[in-house]
Protein backbone atom coordinates (compact mmCIF):
# COMPACT_ATOMS: atom_id res chain seq x y z
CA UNK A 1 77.17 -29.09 72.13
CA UNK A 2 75.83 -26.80 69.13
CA UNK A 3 72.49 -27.53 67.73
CA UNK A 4 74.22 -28.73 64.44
CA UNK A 5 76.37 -31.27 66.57
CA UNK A 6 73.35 -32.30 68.15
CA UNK A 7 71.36 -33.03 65.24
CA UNK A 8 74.28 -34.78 63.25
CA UNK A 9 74.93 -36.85 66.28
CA UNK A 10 70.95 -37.51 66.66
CA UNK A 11 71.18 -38.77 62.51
CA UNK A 12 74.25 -40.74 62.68
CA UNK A 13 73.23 -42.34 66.00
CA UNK A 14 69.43 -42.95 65.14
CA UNK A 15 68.00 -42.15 62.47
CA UNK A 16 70.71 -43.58 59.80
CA UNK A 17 70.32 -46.90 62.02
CA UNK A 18 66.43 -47.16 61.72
CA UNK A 19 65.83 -46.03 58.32
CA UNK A 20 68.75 -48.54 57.06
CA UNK A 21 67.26 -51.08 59.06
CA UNK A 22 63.86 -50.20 57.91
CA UNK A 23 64.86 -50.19 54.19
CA UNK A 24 66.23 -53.58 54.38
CA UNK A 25 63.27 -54.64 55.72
CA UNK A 26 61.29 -53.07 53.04
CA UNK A 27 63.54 -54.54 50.29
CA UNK A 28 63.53 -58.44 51.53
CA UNK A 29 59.65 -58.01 51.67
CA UNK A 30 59.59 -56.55 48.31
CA UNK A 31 61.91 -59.16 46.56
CA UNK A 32 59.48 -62.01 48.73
CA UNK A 33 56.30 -60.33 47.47
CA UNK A 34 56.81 -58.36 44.13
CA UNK A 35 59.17 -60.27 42.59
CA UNK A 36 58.05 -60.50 38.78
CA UNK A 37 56.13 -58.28 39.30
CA UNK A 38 57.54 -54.91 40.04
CA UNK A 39 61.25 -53.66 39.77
CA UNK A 40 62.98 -51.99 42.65
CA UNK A 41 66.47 -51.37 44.09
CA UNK A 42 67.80 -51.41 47.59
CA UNK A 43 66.72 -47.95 49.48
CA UNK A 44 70.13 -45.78 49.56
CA UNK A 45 69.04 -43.34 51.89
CA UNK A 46 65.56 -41.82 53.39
CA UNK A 47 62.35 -43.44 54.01
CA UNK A 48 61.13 -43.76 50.72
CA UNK A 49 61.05 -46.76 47.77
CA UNK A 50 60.25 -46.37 44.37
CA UNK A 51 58.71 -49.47 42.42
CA UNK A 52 58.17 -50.13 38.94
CA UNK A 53 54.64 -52.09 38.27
CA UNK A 54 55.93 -54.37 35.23
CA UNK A 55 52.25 -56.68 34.89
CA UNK A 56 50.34 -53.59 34.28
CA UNK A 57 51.28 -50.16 32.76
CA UNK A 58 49.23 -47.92 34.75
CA UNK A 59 49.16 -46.76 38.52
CA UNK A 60 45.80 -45.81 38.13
CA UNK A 61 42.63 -45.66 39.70
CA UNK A 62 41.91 -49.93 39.24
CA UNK A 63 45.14 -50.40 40.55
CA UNK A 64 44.66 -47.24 43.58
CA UNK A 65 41.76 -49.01 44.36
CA UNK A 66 42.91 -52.66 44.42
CA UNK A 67 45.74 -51.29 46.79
CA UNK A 68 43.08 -49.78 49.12
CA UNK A 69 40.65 -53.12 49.15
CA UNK A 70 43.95 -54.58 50.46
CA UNK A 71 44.46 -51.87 52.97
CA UNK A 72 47.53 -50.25 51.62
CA UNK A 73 48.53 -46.80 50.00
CA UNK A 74 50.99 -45.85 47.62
CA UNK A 75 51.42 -42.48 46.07
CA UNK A 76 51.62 -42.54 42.18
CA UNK A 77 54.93 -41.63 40.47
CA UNK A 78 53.22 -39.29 38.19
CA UNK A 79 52.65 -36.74 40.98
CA UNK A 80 56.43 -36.31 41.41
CA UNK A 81 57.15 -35.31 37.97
CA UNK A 82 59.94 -32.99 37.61
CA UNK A 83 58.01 -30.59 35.35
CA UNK A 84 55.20 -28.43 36.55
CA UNK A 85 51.13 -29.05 35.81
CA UNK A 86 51.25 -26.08 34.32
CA UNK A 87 54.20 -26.83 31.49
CA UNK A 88 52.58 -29.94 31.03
CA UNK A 89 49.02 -28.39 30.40
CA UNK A 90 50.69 -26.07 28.25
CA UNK A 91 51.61 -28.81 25.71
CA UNK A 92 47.69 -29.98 25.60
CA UNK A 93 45.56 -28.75 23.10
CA UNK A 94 42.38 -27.71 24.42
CA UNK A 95 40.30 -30.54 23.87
CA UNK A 96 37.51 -29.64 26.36
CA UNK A 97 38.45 -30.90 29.47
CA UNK A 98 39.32 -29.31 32.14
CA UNK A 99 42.74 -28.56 33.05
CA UNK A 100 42.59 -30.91 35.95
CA UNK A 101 41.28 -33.98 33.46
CA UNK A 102 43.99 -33.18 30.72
CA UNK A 103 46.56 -32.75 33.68
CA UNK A 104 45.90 -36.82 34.74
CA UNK A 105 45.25 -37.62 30.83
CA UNK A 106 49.38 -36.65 30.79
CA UNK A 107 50.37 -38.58 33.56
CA UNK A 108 49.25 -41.65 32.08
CA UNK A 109 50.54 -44.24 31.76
CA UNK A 110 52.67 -44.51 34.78
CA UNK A 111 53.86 -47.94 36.04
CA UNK A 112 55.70 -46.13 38.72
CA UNK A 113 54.68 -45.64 42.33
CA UNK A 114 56.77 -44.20 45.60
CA UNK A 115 55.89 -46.01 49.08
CA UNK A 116 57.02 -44.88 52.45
CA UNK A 117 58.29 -46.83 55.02
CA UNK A 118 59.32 -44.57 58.12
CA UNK A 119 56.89 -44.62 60.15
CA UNK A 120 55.89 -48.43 60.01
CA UNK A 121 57.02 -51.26 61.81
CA UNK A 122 58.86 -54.13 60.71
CA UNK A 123 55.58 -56.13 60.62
CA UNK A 124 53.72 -53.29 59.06
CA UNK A 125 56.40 -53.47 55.93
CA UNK A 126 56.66 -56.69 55.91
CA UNK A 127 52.43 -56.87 55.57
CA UNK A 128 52.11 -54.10 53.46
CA UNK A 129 54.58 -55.46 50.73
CA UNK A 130 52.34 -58.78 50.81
CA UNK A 131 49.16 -57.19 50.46
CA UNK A 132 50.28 -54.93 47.87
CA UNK A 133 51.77 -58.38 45.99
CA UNK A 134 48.11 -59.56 46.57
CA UNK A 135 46.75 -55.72 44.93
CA UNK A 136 48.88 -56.31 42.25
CA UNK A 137 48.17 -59.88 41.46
CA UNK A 138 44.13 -59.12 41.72
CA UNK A 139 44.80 -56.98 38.51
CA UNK A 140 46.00 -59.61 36.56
């Protein structure tokens, strides 16, 4: 067998299982814990989800922190921005700040956040989308 054999076999034998498992676990935990208030779609493909915070506009550092009191992480959507820190910077006027502060004054607002669920458990997703319904509700 050829290394790409093996590796396609490995995918459509493993990996495709778990993660699709995996992502249906993450999406019956999301609709039981954020409905109202996020909006997300079924994972497609990977190990990845993005949400949509609807009950507050920013991913910020109230809501970063709320997430870690309740022992969960989530990456903020702003740092996947198609466009590069320094396009963005380029459209700032220099106010002052550094190009690090004007580079997070652009990215917010940002309801949007990306969560990972490929290494975790079943039990770990289905914890981590109730604690981050709990982060999310303590900002209300």
């Amino acid at each position: 067998m050829h290394h790409d054999e093996m590796i396609v076999s490995w995918c459509e034998n493993n990996a495709q299982r778990l993660y699709r498992r995996r992502g249906e676990v993450a999406f019956k935990a999301a609709t039981q814990h954020l409905s109202g208030l996020a909006e997300f779609e079924r994972p497609q493909a990977g190990m990845f989800m993005w949400l949509k915070l609807t009950v507050v506009d920013d991913f910020g550092d109230a809501a970063a922190a709320a997430f870690v009191r309740e022992g969960v992480v989530a990456v903020p959507g702003h740092l996947f921005w198609v466009v590069s820190g320094e396009e963005i910077r380029s459209h700032i006027p220099n106010s002052g700040c550094s190009s690090e502060q004007q580079l997070h004054a652009t990215a917010s607002p940002c309801p949007f956040i990306r969560i990972t669920f490929g290494g975790l458990s079943e039990f770990q997703i289905q914890e981590g989308f109730k604690r981050m319904g709990q982060a999310i509700r303590s900002l209300l």
